[in-house]
PDB file of N, CA and C in Angstrom:
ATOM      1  N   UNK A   1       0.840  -1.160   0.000  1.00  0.00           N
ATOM      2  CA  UNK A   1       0.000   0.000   0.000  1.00  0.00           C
ATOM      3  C   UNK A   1       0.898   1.240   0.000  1.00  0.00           C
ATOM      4  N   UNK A   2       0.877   2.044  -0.872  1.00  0.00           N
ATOM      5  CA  UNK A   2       1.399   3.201  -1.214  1.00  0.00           C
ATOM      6  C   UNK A   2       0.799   4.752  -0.125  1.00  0.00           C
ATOM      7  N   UNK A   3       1.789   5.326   0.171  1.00  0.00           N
ATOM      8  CA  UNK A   3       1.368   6.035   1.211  1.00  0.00           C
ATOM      9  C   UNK A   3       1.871   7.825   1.155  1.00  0.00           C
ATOM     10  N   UNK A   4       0.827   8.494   0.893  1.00  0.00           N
ATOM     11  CA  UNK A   4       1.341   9.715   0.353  1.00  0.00           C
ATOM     12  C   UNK A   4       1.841  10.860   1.369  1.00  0.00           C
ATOM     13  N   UNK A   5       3.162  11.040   1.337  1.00  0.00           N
ATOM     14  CA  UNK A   5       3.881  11.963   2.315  1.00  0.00           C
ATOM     15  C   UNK A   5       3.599  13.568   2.083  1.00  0.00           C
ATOM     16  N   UNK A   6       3.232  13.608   0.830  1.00  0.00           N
ATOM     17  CA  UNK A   6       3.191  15.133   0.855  1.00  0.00           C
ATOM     18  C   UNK A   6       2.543  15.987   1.579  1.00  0.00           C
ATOM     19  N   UNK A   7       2.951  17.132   1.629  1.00  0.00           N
ATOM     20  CA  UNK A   7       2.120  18.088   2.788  1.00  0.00           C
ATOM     21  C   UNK A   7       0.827  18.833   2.457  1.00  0.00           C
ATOM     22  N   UNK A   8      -0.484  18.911   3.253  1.00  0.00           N
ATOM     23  CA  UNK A   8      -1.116  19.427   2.620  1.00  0.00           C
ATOM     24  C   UNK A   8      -1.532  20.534   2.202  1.00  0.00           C
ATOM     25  N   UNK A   9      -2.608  20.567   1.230  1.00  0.00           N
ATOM     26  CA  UNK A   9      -2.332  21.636   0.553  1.00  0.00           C
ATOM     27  C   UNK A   9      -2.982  22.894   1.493  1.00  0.00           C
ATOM     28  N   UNK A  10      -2.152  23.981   0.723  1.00  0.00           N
ATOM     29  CA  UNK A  10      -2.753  25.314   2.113  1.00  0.00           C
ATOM     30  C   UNK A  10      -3.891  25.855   2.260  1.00  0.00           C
ATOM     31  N   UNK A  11      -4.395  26.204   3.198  1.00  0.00           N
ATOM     32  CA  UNK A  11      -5.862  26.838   3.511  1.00  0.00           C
ATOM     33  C   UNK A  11      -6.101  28.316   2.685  1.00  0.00           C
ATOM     34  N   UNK A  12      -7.261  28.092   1.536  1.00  0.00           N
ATOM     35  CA  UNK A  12      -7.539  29.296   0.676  1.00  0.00           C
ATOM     36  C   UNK A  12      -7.705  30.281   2.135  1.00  0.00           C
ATOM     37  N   UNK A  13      -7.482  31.504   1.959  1.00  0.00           N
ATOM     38  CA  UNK A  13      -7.944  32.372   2.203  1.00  0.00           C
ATOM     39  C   UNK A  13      -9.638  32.683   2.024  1.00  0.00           C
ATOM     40  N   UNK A  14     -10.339  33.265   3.508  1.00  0.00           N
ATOM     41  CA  UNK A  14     -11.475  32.975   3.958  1.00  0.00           C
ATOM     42  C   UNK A  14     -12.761  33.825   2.707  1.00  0.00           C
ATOM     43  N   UNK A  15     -11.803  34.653   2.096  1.00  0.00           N
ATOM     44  CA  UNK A  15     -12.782  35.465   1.023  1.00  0.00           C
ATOM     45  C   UNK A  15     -12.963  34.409  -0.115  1.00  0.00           C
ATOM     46  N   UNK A  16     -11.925  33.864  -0.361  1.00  0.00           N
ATOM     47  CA  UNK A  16     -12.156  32.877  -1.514  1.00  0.00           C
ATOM     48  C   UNK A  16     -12.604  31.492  -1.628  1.00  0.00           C
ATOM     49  N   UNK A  17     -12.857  31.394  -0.211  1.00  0.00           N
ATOM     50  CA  UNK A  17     -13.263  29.663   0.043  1.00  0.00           C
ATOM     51  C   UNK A  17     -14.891  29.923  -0.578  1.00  0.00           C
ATOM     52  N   UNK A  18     -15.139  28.639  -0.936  1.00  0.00           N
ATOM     53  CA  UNK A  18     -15.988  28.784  -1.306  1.00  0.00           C
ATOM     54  C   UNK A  18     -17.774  28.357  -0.765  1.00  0.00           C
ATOM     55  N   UNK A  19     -18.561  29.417  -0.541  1.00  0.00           N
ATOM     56  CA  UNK A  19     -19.892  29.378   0.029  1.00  0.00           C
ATOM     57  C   UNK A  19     -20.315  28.170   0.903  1.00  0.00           C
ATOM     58  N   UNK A  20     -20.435  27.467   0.045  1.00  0.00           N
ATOM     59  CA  UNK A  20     -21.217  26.558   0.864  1.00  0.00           C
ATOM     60  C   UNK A  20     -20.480  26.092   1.971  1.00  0.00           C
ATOM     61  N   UNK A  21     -18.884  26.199   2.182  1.00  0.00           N
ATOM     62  CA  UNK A  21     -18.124  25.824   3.507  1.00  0.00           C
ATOM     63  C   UNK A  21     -18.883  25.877   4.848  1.00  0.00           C
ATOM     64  N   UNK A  22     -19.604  27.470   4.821  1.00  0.00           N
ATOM     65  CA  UNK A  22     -19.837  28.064   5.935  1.00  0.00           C
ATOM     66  C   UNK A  22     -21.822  27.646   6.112  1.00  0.00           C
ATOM     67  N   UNK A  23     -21.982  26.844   5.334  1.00  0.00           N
ATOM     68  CA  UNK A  23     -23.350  26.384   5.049  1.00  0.00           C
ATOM     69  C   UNK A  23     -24.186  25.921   6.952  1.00  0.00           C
ATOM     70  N   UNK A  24     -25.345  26.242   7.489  1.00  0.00           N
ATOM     71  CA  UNK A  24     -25.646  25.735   8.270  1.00  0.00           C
ATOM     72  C   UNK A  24     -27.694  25.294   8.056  1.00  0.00           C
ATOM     73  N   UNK A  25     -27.826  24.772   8.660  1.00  0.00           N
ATOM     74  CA  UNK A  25     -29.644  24.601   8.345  1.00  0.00           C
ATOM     75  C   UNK A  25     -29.835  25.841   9.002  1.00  0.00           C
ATOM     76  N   UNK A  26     -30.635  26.167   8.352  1.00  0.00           N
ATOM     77  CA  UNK A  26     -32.098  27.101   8.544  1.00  0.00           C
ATOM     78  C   UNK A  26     -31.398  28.194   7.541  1.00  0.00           C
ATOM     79  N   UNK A  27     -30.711  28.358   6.947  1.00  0.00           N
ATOM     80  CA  UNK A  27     -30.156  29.210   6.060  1.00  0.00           C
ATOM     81  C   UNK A  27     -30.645  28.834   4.830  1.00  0.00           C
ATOM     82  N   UNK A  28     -30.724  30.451   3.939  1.00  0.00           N
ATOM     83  CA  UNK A  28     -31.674  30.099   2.356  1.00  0.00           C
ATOM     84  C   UNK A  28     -30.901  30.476   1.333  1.00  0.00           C
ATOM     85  N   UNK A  29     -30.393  29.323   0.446  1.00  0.00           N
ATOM     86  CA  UNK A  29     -29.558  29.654  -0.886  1.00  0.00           C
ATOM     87  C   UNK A  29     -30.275  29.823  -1.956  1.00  0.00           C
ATOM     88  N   UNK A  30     -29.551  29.898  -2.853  1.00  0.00           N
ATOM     89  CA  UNK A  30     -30.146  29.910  -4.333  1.00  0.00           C
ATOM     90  C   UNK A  30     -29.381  29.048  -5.138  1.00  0.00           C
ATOM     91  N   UNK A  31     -29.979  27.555  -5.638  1.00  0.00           N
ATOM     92  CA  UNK A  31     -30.046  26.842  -6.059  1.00  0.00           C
ATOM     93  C   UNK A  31     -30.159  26.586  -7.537  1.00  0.00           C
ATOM     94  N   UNK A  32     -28.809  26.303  -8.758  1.00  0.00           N
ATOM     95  CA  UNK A  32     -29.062  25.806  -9.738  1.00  0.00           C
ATOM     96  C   UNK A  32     -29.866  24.934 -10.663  1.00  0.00           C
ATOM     97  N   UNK A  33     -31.023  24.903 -11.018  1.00  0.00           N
ATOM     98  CA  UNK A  33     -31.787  24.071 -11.020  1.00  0.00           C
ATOM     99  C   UNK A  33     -31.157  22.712 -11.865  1.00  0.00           C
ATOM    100  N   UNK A  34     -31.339  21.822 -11.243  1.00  0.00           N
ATOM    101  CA  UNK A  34     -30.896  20.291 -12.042  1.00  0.00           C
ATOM    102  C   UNK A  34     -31.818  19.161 -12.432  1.00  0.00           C
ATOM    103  N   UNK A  35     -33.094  20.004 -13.363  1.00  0.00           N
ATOM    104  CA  UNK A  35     -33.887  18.823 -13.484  1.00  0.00           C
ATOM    105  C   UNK A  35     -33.680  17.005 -13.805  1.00  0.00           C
ATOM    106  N   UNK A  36     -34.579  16.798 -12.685  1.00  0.00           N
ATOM    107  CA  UNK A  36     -34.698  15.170 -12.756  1.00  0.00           C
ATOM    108  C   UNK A  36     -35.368  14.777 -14.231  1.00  0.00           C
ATOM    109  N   UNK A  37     -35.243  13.233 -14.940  1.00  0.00           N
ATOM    110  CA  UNK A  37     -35.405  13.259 -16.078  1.00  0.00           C
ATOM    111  C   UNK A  37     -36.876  12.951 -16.146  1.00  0.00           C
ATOM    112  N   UNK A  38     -37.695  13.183 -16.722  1.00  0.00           N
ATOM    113  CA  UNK A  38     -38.536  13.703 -17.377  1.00  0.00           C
ATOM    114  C   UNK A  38     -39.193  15.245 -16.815  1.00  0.00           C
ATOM    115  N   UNK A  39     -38.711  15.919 -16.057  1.00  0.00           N
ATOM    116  CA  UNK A  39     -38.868  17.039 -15.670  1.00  0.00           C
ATOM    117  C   UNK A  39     -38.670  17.745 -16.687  1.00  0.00           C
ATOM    118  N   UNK A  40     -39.753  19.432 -16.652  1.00  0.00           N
ATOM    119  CA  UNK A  40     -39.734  20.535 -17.724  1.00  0.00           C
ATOM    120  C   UNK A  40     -38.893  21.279 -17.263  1.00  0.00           C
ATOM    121  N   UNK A  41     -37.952  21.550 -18.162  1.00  0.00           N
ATOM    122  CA  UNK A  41     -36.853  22.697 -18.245  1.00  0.00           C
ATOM    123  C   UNK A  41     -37.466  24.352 -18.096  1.00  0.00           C
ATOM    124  N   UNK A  42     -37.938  24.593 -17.062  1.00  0.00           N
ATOM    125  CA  UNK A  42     -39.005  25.366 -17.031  1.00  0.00           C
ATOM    126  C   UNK A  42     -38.387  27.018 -16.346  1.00  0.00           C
ATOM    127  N   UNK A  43     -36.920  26.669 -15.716  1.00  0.00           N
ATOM    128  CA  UNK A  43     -36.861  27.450 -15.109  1.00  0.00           C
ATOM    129  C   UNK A  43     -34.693  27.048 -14.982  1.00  0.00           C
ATOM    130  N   UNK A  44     -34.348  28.261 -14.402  1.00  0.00           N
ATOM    131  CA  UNK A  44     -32.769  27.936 -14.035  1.00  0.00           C
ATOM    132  C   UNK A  44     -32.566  28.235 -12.966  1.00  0.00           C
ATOM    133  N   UNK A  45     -33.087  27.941 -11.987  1.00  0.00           N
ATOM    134  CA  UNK A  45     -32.697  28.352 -10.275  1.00  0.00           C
ATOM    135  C   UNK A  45     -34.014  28.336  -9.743  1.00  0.00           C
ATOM    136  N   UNK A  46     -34.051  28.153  -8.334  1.00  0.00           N
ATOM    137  CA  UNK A  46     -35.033  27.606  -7.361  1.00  0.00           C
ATOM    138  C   UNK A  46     -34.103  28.398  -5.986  1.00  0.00           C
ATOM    139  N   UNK A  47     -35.246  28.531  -5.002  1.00  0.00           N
ATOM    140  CA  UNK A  47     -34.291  29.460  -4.228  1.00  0.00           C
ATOM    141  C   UNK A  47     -35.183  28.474  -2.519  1.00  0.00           C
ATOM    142  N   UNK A  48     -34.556  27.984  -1.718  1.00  0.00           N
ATOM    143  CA  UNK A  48     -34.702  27.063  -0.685  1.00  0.00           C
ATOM    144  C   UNK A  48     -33.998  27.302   0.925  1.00  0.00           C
ATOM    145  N   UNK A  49     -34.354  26.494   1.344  1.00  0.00           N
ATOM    146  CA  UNK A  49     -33.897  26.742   3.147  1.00  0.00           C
ATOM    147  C   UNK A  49     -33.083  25.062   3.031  1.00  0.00           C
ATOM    148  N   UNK A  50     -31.861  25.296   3.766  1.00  0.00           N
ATOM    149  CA  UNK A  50     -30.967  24.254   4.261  1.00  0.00           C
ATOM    150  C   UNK A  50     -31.855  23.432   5.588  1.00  0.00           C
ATOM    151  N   UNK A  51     -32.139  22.584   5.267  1.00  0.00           N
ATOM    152  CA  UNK A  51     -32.305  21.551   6.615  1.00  0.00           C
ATOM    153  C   UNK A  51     -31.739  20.569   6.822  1.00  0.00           C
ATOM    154  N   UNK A  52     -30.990  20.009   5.935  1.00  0.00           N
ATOM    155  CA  UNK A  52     -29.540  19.155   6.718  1.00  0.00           C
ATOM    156  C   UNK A  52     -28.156  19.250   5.725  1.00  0.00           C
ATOM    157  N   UNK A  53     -27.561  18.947   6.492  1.00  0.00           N
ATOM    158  CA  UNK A  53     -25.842  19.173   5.992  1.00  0.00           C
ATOM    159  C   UNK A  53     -25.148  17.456   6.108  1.00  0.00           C
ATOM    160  N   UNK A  54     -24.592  17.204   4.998  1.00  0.00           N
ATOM    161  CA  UNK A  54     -23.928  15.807   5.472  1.00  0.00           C
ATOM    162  C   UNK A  54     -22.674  16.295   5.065  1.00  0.00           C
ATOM    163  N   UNK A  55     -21.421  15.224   5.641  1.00  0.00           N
ATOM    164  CA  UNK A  55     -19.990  15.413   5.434  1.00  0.00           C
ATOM    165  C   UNK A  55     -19.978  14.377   4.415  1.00  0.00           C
ATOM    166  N   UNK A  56     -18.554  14.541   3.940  1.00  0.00           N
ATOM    167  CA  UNK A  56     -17.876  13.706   2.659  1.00  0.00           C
ATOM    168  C   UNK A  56     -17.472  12.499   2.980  1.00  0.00           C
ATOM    169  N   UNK A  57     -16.501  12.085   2.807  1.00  0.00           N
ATOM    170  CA  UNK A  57     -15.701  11.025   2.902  1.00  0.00           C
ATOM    171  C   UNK A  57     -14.606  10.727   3.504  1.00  0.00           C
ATOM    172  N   UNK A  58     -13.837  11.939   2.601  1.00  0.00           N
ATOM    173  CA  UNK A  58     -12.283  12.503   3.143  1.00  0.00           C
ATOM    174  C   UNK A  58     -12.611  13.422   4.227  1.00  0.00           C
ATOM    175  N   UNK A  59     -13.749  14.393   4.614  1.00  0.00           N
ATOM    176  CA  UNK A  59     -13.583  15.115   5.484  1.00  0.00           C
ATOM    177  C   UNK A  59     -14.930  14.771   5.944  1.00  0.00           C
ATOM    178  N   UNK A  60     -15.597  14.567   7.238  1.00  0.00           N
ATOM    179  CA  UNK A  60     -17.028  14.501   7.575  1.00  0.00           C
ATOM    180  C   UNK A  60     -17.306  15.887   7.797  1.00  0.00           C
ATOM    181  N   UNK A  61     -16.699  17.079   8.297  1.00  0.00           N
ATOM    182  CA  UNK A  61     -16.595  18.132   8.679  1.00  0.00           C
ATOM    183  C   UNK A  61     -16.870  19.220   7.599  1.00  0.00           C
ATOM    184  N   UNK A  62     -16.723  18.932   6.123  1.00  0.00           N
ATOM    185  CA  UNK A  62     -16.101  19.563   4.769  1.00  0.00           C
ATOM    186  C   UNK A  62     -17.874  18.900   4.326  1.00  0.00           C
ATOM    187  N   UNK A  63     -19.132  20.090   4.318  1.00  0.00           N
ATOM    188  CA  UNK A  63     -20.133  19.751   3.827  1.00  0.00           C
ATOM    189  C   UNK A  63     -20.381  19.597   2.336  1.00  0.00           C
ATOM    190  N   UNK A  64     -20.686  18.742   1.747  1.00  0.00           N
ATOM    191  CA  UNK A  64     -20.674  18.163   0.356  1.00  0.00           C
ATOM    192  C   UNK A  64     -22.383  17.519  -0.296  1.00  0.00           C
ATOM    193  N   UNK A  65     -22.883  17.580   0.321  1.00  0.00           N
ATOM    194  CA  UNK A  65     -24.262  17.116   0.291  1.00  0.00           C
ATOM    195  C   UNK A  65     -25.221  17.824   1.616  1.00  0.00           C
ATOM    196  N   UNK A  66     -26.536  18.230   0.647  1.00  0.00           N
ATOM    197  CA  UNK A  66     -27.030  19.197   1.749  1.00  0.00           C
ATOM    198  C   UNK A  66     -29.123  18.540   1.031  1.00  0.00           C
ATOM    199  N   UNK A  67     -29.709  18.660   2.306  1.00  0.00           N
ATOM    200  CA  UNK A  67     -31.195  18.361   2.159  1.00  0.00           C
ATOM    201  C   UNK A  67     -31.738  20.162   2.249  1.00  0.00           C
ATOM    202  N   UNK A  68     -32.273  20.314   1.061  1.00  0.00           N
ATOM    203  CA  UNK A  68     -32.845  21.520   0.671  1.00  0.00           C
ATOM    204  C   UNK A  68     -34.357  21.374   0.265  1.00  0.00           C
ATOM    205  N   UNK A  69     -34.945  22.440   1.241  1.00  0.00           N
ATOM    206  CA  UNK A  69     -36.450  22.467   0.886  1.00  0.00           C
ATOM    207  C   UNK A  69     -36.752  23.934   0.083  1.00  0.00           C
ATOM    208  N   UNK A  70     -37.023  23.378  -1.047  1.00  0.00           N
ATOM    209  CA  UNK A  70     -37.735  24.197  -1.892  1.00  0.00           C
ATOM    210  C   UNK A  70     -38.628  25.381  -1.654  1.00  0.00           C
ATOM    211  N   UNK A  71     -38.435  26.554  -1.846  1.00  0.00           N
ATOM    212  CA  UNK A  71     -39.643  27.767  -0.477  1.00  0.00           C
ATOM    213  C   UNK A  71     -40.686  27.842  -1.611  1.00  0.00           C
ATOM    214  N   UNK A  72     -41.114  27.321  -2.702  1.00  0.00           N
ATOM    215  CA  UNK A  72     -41.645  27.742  -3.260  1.00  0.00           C
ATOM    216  C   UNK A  72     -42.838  26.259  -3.146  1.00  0.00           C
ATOM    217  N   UNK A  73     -42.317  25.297  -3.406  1.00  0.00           N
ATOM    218  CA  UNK A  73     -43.280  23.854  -3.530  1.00  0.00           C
ATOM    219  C   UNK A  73     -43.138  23.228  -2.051  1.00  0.00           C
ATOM    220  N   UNK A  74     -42.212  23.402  -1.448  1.00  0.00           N
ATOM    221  CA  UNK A  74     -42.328  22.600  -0.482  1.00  0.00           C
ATOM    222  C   UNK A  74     -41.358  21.426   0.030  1.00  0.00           C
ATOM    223  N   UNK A  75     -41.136  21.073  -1.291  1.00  0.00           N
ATOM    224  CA  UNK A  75     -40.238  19.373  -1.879  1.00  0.00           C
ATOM    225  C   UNK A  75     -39.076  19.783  -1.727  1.00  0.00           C
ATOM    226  N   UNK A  76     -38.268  18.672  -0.616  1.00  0.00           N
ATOM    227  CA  UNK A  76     -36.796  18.162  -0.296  1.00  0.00           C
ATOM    228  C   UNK A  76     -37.080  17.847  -0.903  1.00  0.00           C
ATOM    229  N   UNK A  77     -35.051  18.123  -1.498  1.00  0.00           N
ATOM    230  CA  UNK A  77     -34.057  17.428  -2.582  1.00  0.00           C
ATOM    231  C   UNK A  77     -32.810  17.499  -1.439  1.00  0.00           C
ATOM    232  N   UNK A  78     -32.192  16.373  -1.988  1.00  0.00           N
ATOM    233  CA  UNK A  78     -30.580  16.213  -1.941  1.00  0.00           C
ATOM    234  C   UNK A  78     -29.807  17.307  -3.085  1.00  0.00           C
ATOM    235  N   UNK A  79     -28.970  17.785  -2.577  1.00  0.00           N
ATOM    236  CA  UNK A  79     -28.431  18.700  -3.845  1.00  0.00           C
ATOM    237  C   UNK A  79     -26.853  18.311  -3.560  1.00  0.00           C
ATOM    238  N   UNK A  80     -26.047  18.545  -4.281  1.00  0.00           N
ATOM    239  CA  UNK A  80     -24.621  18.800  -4.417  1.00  0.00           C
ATOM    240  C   UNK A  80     -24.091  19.866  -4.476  1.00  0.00           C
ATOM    241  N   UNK A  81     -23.137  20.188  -3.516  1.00  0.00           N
ATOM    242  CA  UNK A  81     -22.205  21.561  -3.059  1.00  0.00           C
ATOM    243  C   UNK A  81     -22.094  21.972  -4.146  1.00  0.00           C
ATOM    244  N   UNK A  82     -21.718  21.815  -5.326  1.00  0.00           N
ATOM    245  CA  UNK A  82     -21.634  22.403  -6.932  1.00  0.00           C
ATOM    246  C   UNK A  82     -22.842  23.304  -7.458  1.00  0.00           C
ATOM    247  N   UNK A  83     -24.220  22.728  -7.171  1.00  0.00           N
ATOM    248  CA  UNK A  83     -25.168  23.449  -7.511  1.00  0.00           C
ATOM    249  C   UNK A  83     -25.814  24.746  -6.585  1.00  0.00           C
ATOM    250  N   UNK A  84     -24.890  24.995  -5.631  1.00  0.00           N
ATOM    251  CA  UNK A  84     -25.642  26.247  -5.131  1.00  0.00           C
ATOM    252  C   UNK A  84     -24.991  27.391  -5.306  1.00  0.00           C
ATOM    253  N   UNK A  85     -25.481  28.098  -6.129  1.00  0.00           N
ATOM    254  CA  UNK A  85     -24.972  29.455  -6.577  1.00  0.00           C
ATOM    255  C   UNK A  85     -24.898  30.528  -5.769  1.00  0.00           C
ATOM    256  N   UNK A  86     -25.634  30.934  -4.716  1.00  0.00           N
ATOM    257  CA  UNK A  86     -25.336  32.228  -3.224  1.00  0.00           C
ATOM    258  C   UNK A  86     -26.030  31.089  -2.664  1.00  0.00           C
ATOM    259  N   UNK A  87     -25.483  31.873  -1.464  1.00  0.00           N
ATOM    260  CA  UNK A  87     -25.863  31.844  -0.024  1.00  0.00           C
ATOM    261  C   UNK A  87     -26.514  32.982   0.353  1.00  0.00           C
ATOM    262  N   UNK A  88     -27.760  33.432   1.134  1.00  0.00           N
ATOM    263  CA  UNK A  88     -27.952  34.204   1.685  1.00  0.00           C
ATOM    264  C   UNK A  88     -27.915  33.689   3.022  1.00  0.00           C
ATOM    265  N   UNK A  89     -27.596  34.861   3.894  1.00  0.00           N
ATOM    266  CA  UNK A  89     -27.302  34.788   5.585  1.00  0.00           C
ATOM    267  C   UNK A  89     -28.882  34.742   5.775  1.00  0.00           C
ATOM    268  N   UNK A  90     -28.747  34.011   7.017  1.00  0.00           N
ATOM    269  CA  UNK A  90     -29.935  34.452   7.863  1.00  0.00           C
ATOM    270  C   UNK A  90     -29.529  35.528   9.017  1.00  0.00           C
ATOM    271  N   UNK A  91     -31.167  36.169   9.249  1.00  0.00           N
ATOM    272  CA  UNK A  91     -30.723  37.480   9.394  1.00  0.00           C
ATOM    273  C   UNK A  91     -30.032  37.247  11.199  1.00  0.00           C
ATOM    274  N   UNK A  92     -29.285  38.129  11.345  1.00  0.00           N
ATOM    275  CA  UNK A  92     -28.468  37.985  12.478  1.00  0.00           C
ATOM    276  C   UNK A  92     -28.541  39.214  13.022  1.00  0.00           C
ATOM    277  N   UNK A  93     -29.547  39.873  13.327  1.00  0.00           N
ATOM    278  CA  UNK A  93     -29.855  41.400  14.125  1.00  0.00           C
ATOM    279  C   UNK A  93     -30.383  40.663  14.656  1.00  0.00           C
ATOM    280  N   UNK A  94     -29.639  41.209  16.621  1.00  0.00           N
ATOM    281  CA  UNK A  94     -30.211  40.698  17.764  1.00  0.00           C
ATOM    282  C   UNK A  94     -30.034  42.232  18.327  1.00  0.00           C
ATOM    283  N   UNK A  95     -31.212  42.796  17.806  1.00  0.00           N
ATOM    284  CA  UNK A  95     -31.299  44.251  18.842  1.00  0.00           C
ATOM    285  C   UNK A  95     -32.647  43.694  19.831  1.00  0.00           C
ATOM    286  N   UNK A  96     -31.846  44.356  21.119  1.00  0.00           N
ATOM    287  CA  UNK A  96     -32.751  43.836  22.289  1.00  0.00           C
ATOM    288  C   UNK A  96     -34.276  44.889  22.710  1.00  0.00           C
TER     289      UNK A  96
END
């Protein structure tokens, strides 16, 4: 078994990492649309709330698969870290 010594590679800088890193549930992205097959090409984005986050393989920590509910129909999907185009924050004003 072959065993790789090299060092790893360095941590992007936090402006350039990319979105979905910082992904948590209850947060609402905007979603590439990836119709299933016989689905109508009806539209190019769908815009949804995060309700679960799964880890990878190599990293459990490094979110790669996420359960997204649709704000418009209703309908969880599984999506892939590739297809979400923004992130919007949820709102974080805690004036007392």
């Amino acid at each position: 078994m072959s065993v790789d010594h090299s060092p790893p590679p360095p941590l992007l800088p936090s402006e350039s990492r990319p979105a979905f890193l910082k992904l948590q549930p209850g947060m609402t992205v905007v979603v590439r649309h990836d119709p299933l097959p016989g689905e109508a090409l009806d539209r190019d984005w769908w815009m949804g709330q995060v309700v679960h986050c799964s880890g990878g393989a190599r990293d459990p920590k490094a979110w790669t698969l996420f359960q997204i509910a649709d704000v418009d129909s209703g309908v969880i999907r599984w999506v892939n870290a590739d297809l979400i185009l923004q992130v919007l924050m949820e709102n974080t004003d805690e004036s007392d």
